[in-house]
N, C-alpha and C. Protein backbone atom coordinates (compact mmCIF):
# COMPACT_ATOMS: atom_id res chain seq x y z
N UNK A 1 -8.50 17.54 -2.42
CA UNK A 1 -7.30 16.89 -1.91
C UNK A 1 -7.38 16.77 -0.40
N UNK A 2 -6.48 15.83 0.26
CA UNK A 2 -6.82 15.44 1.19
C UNK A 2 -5.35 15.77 2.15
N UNK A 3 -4.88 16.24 3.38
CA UNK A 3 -4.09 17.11 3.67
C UNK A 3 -3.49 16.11 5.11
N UNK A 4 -2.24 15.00 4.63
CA UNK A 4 -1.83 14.28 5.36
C UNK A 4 -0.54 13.75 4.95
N UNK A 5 -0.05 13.89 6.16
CA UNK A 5 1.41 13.43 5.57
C UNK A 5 1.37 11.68 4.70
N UNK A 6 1.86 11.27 3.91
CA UNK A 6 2.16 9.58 3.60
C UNK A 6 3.12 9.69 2.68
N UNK A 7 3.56 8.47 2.62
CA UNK A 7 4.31 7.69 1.44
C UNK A 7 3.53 6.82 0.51
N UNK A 8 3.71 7.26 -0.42
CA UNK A 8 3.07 6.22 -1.21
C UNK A 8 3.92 5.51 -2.06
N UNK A 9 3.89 3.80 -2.18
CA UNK A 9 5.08 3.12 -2.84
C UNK A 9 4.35 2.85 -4.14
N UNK A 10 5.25 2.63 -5.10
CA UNK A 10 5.28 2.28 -6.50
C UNK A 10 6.61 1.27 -7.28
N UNK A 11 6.29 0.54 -7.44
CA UNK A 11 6.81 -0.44 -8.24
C UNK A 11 6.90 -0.38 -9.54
N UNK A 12 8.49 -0.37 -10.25
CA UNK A 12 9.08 -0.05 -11.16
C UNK A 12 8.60 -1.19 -12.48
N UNK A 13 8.81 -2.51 -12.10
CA UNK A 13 8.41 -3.21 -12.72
C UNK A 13 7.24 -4.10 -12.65
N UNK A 14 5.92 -3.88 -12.12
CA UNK A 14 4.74 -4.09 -12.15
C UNK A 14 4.18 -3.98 -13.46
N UNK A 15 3.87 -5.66 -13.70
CA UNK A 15 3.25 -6.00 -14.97
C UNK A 15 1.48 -6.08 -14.97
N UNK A 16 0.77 -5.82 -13.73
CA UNK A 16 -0.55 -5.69 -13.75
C UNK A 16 -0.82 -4.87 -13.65
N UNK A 17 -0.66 -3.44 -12.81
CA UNK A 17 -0.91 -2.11 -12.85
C UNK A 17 0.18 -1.17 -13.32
N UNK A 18 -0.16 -0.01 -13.78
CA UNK A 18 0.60 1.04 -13.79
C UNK A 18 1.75 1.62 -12.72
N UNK A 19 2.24 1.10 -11.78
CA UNK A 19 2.15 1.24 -10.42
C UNK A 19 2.54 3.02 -10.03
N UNK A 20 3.65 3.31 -10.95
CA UNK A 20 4.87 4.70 -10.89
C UNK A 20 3.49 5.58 -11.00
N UNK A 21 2.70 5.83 -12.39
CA UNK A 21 1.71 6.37 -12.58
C UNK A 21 0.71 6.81 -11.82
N UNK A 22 0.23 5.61 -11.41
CA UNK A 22 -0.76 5.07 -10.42
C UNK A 22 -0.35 6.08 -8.91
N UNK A 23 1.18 5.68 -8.79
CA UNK A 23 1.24 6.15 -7.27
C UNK A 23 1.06 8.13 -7.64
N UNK A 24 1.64 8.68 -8.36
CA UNK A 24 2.23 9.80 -8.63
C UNK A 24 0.66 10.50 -8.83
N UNK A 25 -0.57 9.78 -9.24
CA UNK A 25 -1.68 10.38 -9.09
C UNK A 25 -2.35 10.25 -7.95
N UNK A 26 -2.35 9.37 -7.26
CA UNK A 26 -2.67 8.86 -5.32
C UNK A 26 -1.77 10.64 -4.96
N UNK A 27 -0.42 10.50 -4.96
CA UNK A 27 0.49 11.43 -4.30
C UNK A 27 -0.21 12.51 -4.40
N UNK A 28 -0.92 13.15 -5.70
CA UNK A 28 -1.30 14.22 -6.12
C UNK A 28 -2.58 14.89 -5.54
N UNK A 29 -3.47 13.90 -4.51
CA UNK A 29 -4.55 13.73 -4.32
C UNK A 29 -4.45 13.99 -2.96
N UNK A 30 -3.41 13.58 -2.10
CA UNK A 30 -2.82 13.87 -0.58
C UNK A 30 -1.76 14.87 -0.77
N UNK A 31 -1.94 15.83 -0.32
CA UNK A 31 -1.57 17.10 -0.06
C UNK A 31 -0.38 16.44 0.83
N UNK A 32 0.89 16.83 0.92
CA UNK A 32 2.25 16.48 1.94
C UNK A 32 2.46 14.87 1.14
N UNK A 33 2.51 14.26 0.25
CA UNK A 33 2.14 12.74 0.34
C UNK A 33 3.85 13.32 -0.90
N UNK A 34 4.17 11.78 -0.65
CA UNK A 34 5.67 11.69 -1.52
C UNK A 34 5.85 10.43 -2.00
N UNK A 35 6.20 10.38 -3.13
CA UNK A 35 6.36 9.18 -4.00
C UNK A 35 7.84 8.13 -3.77
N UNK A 36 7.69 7.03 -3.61
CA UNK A 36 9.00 6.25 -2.96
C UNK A 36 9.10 5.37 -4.52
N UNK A 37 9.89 4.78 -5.48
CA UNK A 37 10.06 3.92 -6.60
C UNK A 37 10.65 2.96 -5.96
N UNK A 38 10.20 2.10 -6.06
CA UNK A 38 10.92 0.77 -5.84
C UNK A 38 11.72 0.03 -6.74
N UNK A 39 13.15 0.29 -7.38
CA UNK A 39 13.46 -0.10 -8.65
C UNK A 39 13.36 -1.59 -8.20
N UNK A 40 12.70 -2.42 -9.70
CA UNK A 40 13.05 -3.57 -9.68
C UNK A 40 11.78 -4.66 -9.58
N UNK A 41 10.86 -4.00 -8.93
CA UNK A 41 10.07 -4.69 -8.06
C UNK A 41 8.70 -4.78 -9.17
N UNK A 42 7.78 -6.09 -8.07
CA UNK A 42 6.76 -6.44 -9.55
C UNK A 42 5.59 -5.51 -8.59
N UNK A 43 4.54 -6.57 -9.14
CA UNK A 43 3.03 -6.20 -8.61
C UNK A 43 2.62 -6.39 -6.88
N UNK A 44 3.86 -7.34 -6.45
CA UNK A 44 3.57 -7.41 -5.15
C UNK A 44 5.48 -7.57 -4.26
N UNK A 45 5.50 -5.87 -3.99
CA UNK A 45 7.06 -5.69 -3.64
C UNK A 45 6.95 -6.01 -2.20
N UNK A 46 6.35 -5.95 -1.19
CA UNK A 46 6.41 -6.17 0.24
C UNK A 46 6.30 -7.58 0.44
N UNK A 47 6.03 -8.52 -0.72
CA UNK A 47 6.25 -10.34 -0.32
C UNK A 47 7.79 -10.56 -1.33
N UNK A 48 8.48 -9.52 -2.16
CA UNK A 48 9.39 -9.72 -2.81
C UNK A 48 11.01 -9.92 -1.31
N UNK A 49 11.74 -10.62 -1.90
CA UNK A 49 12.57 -10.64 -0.70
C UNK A 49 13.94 -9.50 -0.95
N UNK A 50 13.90 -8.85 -1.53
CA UNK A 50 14.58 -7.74 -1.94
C UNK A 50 13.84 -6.55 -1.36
N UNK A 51 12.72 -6.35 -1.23
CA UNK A 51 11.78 -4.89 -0.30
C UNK A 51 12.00 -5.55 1.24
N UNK A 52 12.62 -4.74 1.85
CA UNK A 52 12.32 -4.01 3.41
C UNK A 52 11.35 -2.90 3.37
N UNK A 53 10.38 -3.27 4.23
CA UNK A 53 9.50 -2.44 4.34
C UNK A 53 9.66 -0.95 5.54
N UNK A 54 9.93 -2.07 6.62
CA UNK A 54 11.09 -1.18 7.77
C UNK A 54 12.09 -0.20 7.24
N UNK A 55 13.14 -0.86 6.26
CA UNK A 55 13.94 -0.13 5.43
C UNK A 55 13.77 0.97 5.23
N UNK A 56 13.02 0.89 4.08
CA UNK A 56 12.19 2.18 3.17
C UNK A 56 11.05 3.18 3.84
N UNK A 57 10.62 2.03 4.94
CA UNK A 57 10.08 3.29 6.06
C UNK A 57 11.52 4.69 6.55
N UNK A 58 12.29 3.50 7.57
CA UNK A 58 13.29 4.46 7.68
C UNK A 58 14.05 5.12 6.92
N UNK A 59 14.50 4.80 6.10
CA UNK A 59 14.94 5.73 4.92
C UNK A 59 14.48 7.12 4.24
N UNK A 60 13.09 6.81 4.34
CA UNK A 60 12.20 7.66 4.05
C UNK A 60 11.39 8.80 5.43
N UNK A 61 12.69 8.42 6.30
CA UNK A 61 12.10 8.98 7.59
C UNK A 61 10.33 9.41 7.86
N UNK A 62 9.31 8.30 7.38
CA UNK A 62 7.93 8.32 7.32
C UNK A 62 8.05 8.67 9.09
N UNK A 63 8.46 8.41 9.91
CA UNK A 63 8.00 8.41 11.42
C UNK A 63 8.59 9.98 12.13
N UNK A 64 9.22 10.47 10.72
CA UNK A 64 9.16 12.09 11.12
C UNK A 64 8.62 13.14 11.10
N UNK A 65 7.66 12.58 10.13
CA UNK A 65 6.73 13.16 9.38
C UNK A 65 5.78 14.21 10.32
N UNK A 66 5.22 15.30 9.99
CA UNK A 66 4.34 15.73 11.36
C UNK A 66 3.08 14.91 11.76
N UNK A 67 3.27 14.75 12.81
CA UNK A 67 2.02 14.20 13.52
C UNK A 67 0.67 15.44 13.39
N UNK A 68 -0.79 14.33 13.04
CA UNK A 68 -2.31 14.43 12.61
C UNK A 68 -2.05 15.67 14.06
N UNK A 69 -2.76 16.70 13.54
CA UNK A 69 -3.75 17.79 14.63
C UNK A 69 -4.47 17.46 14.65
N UNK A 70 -5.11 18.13 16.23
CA UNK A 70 -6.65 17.81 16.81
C UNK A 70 -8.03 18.25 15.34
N UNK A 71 -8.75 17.36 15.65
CA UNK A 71 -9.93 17.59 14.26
C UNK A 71 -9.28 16.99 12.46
N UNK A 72 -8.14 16.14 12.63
CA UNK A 72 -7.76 15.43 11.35
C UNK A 72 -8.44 14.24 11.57
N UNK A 73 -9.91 14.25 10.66
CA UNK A 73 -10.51 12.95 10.22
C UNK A 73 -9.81 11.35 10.03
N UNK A 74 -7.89 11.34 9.82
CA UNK A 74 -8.15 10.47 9.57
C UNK A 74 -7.59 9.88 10.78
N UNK A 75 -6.96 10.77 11.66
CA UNK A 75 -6.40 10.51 12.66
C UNK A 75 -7.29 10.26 13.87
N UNK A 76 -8.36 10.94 13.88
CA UNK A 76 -9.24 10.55 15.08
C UNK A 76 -10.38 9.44 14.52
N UNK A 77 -10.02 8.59 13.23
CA UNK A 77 -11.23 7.73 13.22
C UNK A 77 -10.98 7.02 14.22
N UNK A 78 -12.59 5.71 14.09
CA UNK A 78 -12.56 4.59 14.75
C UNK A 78 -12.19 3.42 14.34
N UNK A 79 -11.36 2.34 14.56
CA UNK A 79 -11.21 1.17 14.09
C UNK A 79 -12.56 0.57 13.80
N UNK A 80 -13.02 0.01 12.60
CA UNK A 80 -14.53 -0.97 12.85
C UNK A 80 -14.80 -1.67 13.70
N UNK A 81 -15.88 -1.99 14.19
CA UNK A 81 -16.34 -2.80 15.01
C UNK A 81 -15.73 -4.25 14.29
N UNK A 82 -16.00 -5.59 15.24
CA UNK A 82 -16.25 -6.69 14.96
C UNK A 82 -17.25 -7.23 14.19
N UNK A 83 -18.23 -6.43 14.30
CA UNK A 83 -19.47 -6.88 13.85
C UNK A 83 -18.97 -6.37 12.01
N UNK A 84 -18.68 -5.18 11.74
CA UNK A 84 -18.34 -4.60 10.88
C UNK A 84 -17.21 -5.45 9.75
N UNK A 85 -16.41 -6.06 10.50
CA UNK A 85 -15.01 -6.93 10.04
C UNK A 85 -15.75 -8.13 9.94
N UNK A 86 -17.09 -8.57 10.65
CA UNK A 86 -17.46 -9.91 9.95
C UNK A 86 -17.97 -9.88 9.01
N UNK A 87 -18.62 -8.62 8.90
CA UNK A 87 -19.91 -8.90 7.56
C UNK A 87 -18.85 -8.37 6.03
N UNK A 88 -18.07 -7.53 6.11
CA UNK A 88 -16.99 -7.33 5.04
C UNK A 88 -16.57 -8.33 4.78
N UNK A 89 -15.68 -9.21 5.62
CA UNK A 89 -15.35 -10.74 5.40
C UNK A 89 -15.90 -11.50 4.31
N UNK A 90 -17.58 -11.24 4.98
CA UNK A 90 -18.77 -12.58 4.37
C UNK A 90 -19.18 -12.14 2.91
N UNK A 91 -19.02 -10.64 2.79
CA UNK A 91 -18.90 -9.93 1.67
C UNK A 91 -18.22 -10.15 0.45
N UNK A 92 -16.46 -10.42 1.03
CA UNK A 92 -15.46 -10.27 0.13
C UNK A 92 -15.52 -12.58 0.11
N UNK A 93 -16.30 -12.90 0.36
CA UNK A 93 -16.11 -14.81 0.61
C UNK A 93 -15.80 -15.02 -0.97
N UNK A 94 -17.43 -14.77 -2.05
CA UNK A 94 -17.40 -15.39 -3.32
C UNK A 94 -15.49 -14.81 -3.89
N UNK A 95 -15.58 -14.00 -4.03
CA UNK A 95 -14.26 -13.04 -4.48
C UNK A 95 -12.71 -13.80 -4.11
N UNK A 96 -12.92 -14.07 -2.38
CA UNK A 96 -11.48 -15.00 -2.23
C UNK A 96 -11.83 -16.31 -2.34
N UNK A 97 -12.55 -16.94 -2.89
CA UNK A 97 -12.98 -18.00 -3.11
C UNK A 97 -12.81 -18.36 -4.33
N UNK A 98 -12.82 -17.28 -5.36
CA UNK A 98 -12.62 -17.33 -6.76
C UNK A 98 -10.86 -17.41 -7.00
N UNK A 99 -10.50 -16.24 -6.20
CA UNK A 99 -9.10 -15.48 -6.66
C UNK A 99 -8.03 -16.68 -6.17
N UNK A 100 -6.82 -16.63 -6.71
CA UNK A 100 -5.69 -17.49 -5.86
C UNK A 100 -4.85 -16.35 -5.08
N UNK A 101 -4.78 -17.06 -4.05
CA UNK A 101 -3.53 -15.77 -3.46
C UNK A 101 -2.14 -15.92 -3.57
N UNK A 102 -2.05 -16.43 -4.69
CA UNK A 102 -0.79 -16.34 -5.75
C UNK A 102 -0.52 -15.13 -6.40
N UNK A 103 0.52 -14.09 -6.07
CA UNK A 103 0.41 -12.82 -6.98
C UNK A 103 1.09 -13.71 -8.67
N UNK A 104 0.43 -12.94 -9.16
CA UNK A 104 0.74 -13.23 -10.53
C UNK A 104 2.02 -13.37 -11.01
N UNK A 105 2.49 -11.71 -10.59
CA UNK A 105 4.14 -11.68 -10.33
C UNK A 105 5.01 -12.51 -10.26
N UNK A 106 4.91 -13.22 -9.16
CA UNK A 106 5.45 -13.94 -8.09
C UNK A 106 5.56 -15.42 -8.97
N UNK A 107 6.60 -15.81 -8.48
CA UNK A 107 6.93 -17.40 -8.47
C UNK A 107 6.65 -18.17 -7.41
N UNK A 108 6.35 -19.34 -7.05
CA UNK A 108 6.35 -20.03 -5.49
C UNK A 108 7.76 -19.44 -4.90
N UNK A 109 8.73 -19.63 -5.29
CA UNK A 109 9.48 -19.72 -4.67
C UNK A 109 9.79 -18.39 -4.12
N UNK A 110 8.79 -17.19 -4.80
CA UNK A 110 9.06 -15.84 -4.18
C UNK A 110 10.22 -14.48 -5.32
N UNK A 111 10.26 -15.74 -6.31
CA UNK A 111 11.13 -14.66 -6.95
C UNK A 111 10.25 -14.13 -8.31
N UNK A 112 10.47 -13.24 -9.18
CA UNK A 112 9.78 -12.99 -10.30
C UNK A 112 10.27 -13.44 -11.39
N UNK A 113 8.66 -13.58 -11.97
CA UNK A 113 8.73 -13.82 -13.45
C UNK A 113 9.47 -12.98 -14.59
C-alpha cells in the first residue's frame, strides 16, 4: 500500500465500469485515501453538468488534507520531460485514432443515456 492522502471519486451509475467497487479497491491500496460517491452520475461525471469538481473538492476539504513529507516519492517526483510527452503522444496516436472521444455515457448534448 501506498501512504498518501487522496480522494478517490466513483460514480453511482456508471454503465462501463464498476466504478463504487472499482474506487473502494484503489481506496484500499492508498493508505489515508477516502471514497467520495457521486450519486447519479455515469462513466464520465467531471463532463456531466451536475458534478462540480471544485465543489466536491471543497466539500471534501481535499486541500486540508496533510501535506507530502520530505522523502514522499510522489511528492518530490519530476514532471516528464517534453521529449517524454512526445513520444507517449506518438504512442497512444493508433488508439486515439481508433477511439471517439464521445463517452459512451454521454449524449451530445451532455446529458445521459
Amino acid at each position: 500500500a501506498v501512504r498518501v492522502p487522496a480522494l478517490v471519486l466513483a460514480s453511482t451509475d456508471d454503465l462501463v465500469i464498476p466504478s463504487v467497487p472499482a474506487a473502494r479497491a484503489i481506496a484500499r491500496r492508498l493508505l489515508g485515501a477516502r471514497v467520495r460517491e457521486l450519486p447519479g452520475s455515469g462513466h464520465a461525471p467531471l463532463l456531466e453538468p451536475g458534478v462540480d469538481l471544485a465543489r466536491v473538492l471543497k466539500a471534501d476539504r481535499v486541500r486540508d488534507q496533510a501535506r507530502p513529507r520530505l522523502g514522499d516519492d510522489v511528492a518530490l517526483s519530476k514532471l516528464p520531460t517534453e521529449r517524454l510527452i512526445d513520444a507517449a503522444r506518438a504512442q497512444s496516436l493508433p488508439v486515439r485514432r481508433a477511439t471517439s472521444p464521445v463517452f459512451i455515457s454521454t449524449r451530445a448534448d451532455g446529458t445521459r443515456e
